[in-house]
N, C-alpha and C. Protein backbone atom coordinates (compact mmCIF):
# COMPACT_ATOMS: atom_id res chain seq x y z
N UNK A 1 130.73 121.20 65.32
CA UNK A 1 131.70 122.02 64.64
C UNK A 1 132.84 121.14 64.16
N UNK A 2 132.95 121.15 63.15
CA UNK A 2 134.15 120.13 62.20
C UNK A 2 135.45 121.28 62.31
N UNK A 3 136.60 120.51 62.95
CA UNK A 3 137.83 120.87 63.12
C UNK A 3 138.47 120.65 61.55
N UNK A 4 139.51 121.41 61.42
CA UNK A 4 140.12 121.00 60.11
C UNK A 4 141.40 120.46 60.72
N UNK A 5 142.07 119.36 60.55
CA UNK A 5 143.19 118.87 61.51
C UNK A 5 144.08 118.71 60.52
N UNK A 6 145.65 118.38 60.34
CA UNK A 6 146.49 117.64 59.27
C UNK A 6 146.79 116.22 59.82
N UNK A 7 147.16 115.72 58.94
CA UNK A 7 146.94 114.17 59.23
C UNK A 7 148.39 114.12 60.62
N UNK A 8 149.04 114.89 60.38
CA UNK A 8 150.73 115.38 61.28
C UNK A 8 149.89 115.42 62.63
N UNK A 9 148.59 115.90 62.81
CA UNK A 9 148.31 116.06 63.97
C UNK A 9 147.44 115.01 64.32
N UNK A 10 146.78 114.49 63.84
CA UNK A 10 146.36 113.00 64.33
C UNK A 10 146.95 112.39 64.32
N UNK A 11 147.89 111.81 63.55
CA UNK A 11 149.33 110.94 64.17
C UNK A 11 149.87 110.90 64.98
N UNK A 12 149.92 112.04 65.51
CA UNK A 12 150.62 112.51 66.66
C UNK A 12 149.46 112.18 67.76
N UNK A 13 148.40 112.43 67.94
CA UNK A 13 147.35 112.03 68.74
C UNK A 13 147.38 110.22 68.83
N UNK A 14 147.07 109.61 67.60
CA UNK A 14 147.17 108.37 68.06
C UNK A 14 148.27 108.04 68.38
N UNK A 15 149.46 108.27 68.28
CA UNK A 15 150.97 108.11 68.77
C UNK A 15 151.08 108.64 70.71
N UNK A 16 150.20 109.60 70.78
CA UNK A 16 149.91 109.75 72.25
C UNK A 16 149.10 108.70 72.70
N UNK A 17 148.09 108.52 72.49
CA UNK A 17 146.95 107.85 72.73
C UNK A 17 147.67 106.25 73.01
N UNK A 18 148.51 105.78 71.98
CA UNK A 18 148.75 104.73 72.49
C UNK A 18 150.15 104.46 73.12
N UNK A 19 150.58 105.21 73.30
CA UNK A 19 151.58 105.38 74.80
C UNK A 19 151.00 105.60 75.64
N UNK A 20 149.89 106.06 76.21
CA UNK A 20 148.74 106.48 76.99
C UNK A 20 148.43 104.94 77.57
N UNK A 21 148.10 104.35 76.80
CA UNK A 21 147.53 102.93 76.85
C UNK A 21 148.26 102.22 77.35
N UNK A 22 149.74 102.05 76.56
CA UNK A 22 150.73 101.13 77.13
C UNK A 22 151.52 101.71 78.34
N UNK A 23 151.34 103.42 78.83
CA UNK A 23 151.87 103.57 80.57
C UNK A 23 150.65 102.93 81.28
N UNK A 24 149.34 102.99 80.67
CA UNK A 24 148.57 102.39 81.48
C UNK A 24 148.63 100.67 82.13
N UNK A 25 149.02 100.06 80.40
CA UNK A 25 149.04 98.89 80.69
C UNK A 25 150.10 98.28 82.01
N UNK A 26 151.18 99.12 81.93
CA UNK A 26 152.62 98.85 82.83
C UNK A 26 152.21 99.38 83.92
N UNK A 27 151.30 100.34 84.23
CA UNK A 27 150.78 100.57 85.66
C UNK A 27 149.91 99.67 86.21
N UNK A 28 148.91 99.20 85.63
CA UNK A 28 148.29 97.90 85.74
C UNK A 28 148.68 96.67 86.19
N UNK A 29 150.24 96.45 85.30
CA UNK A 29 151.04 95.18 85.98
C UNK A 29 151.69 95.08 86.81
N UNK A 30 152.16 96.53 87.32
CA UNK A 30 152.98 96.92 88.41
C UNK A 30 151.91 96.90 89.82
N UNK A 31 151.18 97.16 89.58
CA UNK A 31 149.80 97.35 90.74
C UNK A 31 149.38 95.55 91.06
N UNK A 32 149.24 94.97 89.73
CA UNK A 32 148.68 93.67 89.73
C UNK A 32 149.97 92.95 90.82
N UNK A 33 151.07 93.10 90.58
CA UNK A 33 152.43 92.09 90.68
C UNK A 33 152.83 92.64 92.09
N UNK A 34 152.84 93.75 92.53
CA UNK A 34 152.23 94.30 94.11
C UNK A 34 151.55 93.81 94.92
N UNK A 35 150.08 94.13 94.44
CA UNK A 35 149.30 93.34 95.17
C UNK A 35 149.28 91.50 95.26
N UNK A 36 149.99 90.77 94.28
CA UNK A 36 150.73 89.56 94.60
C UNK A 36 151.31 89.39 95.35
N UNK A 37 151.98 90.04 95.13
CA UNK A 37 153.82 89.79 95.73
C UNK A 37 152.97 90.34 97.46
N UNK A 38 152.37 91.40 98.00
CA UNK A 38 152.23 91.80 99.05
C UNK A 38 151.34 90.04 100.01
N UNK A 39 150.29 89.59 99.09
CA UNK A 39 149.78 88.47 99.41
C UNK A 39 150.75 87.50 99.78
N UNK A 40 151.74 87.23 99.33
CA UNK A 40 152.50 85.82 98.61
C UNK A 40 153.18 86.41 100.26
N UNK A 41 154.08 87.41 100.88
CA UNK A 41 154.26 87.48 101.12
C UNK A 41 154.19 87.73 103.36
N UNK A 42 152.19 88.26 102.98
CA UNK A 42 151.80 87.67 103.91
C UNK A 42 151.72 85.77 104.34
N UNK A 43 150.95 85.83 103.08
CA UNK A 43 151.06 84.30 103.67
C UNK A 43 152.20 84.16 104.15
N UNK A 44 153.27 83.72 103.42
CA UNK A 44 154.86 83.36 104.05
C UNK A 44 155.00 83.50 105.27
N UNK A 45 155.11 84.84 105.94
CA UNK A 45 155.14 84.95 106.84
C UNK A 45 154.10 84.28 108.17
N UNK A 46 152.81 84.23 107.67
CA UNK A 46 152.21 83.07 108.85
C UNK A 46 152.52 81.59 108.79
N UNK A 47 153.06 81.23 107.50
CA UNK A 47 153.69 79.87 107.55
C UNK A 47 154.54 79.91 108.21
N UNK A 48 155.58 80.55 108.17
CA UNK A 48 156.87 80.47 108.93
C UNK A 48 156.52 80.59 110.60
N UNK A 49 155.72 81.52 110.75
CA UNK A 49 155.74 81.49 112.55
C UNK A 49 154.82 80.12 112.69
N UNK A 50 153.69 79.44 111.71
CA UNK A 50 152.97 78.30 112.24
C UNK A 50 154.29 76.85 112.08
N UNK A 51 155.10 77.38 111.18
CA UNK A 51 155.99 76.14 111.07
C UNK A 51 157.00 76.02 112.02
N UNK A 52 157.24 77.06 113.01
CA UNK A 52 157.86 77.09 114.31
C UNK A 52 157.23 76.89 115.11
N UNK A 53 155.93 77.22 115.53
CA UNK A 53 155.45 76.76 116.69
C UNK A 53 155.24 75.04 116.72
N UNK A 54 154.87 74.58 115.46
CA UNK A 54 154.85 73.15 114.92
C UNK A 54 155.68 71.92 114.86
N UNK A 55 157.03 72.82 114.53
CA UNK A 55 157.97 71.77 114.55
C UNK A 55 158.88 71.68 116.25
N UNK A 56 158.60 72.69 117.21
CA UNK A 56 158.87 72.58 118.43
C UNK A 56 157.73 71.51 119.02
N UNK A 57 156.86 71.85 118.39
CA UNK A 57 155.54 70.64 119.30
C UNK A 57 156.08 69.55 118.85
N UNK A 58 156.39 69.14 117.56
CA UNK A 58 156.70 67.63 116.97
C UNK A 58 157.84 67.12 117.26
N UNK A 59 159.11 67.97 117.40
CA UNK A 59 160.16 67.43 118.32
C UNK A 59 159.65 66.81 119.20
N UNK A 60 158.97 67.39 120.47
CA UNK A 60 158.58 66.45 121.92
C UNK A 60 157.58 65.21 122.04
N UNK A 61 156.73 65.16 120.92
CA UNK A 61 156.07 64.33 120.25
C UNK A 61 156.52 63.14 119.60
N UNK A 62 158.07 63.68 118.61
CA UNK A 62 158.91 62.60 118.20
C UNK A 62 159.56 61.55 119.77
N UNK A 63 159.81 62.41 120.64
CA UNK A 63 160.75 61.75 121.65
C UNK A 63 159.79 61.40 122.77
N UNK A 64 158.67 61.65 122.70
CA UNK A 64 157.77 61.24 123.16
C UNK A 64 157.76 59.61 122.59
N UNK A 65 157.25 59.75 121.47
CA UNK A 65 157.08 58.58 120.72
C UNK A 65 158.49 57.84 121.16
N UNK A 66 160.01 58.00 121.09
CA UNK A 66 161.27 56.97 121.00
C UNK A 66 160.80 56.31 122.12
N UNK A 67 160.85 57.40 123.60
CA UNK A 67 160.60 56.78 124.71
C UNK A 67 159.38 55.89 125.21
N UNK A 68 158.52 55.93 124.34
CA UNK A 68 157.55 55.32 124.08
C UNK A 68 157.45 53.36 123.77
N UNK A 69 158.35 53.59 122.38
CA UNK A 69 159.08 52.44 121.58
C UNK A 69 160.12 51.65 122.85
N UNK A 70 160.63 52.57 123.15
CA UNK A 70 162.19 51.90 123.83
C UNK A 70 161.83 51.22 124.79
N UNK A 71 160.26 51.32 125.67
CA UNK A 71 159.88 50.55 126.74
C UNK A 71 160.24 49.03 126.08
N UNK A 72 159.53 49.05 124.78
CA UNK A 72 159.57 47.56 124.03
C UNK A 72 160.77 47.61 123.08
N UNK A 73 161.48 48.34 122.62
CA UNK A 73 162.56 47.85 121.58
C UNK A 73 163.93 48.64 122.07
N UNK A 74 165.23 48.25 121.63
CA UNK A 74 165.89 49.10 122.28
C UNK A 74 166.07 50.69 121.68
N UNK A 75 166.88 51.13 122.55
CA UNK A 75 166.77 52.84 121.91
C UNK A 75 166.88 52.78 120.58
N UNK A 76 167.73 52.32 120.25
CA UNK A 76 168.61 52.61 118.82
C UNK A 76 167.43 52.18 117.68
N UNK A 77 166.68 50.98 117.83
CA UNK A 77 165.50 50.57 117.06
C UNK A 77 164.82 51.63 117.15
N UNK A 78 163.94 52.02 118.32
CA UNK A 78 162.99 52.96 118.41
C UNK A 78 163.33 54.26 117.78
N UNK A 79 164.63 54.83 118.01
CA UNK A 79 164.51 55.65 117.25
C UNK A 79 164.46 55.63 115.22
N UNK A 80 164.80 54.51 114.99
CA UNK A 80 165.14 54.23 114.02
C UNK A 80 163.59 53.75 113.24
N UNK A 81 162.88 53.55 114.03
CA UNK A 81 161.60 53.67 113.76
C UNK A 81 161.03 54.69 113.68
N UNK A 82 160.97 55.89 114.56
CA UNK A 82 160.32 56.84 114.54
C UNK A 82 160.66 57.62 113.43
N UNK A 83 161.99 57.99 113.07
CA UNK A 83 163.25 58.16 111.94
C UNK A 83 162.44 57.60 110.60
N UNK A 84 162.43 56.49 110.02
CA UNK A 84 161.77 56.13 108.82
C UNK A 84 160.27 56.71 108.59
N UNK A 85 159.35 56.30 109.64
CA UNK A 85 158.28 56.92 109.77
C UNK A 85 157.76 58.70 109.64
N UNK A 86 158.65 59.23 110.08
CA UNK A 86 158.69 60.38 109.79
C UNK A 86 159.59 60.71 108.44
N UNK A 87 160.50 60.48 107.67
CA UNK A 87 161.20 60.20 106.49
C UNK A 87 159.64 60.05 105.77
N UNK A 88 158.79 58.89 105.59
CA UNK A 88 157.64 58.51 104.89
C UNK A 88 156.53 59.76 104.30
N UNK A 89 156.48 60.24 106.22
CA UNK A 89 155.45 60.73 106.25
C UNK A 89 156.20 62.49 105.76
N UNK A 90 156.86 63.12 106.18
CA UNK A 90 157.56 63.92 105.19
C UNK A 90 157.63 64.13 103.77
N UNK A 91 158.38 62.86 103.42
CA UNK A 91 158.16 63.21 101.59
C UNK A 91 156.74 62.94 101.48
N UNK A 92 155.87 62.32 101.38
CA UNK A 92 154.32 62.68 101.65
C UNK A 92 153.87 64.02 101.20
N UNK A 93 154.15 64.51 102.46
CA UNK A 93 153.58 66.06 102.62
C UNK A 93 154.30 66.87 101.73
N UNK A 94 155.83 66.83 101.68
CA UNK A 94 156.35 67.35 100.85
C UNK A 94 156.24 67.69 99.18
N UNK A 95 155.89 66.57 98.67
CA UNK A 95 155.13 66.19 97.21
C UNK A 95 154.00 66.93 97.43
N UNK A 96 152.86 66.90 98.58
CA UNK A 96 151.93 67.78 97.88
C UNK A 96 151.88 69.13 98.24
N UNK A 97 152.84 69.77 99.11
CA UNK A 97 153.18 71.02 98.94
C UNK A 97 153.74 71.72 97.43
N UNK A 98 154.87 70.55 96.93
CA UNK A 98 154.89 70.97 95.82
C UNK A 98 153.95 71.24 94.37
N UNK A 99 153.40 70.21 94.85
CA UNK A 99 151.85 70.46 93.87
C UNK A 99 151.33 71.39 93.95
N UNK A 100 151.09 71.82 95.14
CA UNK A 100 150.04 73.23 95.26
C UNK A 100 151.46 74.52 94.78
N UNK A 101 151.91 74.36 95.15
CA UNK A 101 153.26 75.40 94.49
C UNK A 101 153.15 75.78 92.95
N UNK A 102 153.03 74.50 92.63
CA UNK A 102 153.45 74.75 91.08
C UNK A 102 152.11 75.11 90.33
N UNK A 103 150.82 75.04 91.23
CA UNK A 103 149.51 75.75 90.82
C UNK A 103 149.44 76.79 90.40
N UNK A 104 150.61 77.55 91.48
CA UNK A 104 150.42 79.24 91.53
C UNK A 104 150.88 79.80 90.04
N UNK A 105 150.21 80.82 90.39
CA UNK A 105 150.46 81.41 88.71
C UNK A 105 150.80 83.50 88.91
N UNK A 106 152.66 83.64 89.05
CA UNK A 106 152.19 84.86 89.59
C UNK A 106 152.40 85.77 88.49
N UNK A 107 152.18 85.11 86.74
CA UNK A 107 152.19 86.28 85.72
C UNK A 107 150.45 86.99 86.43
N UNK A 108 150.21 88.01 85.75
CA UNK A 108 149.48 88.94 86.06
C UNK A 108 148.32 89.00 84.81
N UNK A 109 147.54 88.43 85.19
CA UNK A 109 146.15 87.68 83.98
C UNK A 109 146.06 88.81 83.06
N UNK A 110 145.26 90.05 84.66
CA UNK A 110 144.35 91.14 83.85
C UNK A 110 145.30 91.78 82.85
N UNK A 111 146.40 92.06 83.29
CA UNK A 111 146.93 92.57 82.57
C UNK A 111 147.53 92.42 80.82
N UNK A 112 147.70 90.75 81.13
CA UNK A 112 147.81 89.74 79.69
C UNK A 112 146.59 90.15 79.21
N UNK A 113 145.27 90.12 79.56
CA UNK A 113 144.38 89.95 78.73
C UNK A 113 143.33 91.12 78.23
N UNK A 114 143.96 92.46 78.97
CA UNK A 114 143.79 93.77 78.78
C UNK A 114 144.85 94.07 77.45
N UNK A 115 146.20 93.64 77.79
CA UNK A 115 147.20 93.66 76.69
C UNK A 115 146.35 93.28 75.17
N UNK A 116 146.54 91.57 74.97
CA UNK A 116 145.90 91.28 74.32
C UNK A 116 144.53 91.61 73.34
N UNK A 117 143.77 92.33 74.18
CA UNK A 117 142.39 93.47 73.83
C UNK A 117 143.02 94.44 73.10
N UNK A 118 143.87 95.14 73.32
CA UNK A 118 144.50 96.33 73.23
C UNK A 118 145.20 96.14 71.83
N UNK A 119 145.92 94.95 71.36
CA UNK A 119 146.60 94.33 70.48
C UNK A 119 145.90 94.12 69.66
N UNK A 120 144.70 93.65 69.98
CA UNK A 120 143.34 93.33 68.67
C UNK A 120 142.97 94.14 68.12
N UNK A 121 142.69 95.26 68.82
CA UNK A 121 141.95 96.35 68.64
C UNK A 121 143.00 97.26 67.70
N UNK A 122 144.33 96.96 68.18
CA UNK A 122 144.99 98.24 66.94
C UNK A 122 144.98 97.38 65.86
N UNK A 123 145.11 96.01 65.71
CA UNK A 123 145.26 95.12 64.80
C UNK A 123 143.94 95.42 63.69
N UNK A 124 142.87 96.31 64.09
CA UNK A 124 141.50 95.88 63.36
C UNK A 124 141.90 97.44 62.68
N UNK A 125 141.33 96.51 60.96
CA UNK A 125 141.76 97.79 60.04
C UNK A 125 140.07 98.83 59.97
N UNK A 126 141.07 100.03 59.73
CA UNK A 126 140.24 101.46 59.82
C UNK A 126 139.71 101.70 59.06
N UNK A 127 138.81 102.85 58.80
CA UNK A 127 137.78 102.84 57.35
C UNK A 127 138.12 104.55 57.49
């Protein structure tokens, strides 16, 4: 059955239709950037309690080590050894924490590339 429509009312349809699309798209990124942010945020939190239990072990470990040194050098050396050595081995680790940091990527793909689809598609002329 062929509707007789005015063009006032399909305009108005595709004028819905693609606000339709774009609350969708913003629900999409809001859901995407959530479920990030909820991740990003677990992790954090097990770093932080493993980086406390860690750096209490490595304190006694460090002074382990001075008293260690000081049998053979005096205090002030030994510590001054252990001191550089850990300085070394720090920025070390530090540099490639930052590396993996700057990997992360928390724009929201699906959503760019659902956008993008969406952009083509009104872009393609009608017959």
């Amino acid at each position: 059955m062929l509707v007789d429509r005015s063009v006032s009312d399909v305009l108005q349809d595709i004028l819905h239709n693609v606000q339709d699309i774009f609350r969708s798209e913003v629900r999409l990124a809001k859901a995407e950037i959530r479920q990030k942010a909820t991740r990003t945020a677990a992790a954090a939190l097990w770093i932080t309690i493993g980086v406390v239990g860690l750096l209490s072990a490595w304190m006694v470990l460090l002074w382990t080590a001075v008293y260690a040194l000081a049998t053979t050098l005096p205090i002030w050396a030994a510590t001054l050894v252990v001191a550089i050595s850990m300085a070394i081995i720090g920025g070390a680790v530090f540099t490639a924490g930052l590396r993996r940091f700057s990997r992360l990527t928390p724009m929201p793909e699906r959503t760019l590339e659902s956008l993008q689809e969406n952009l083509a598609w009104m872009k393609q002329p009608t017959k």
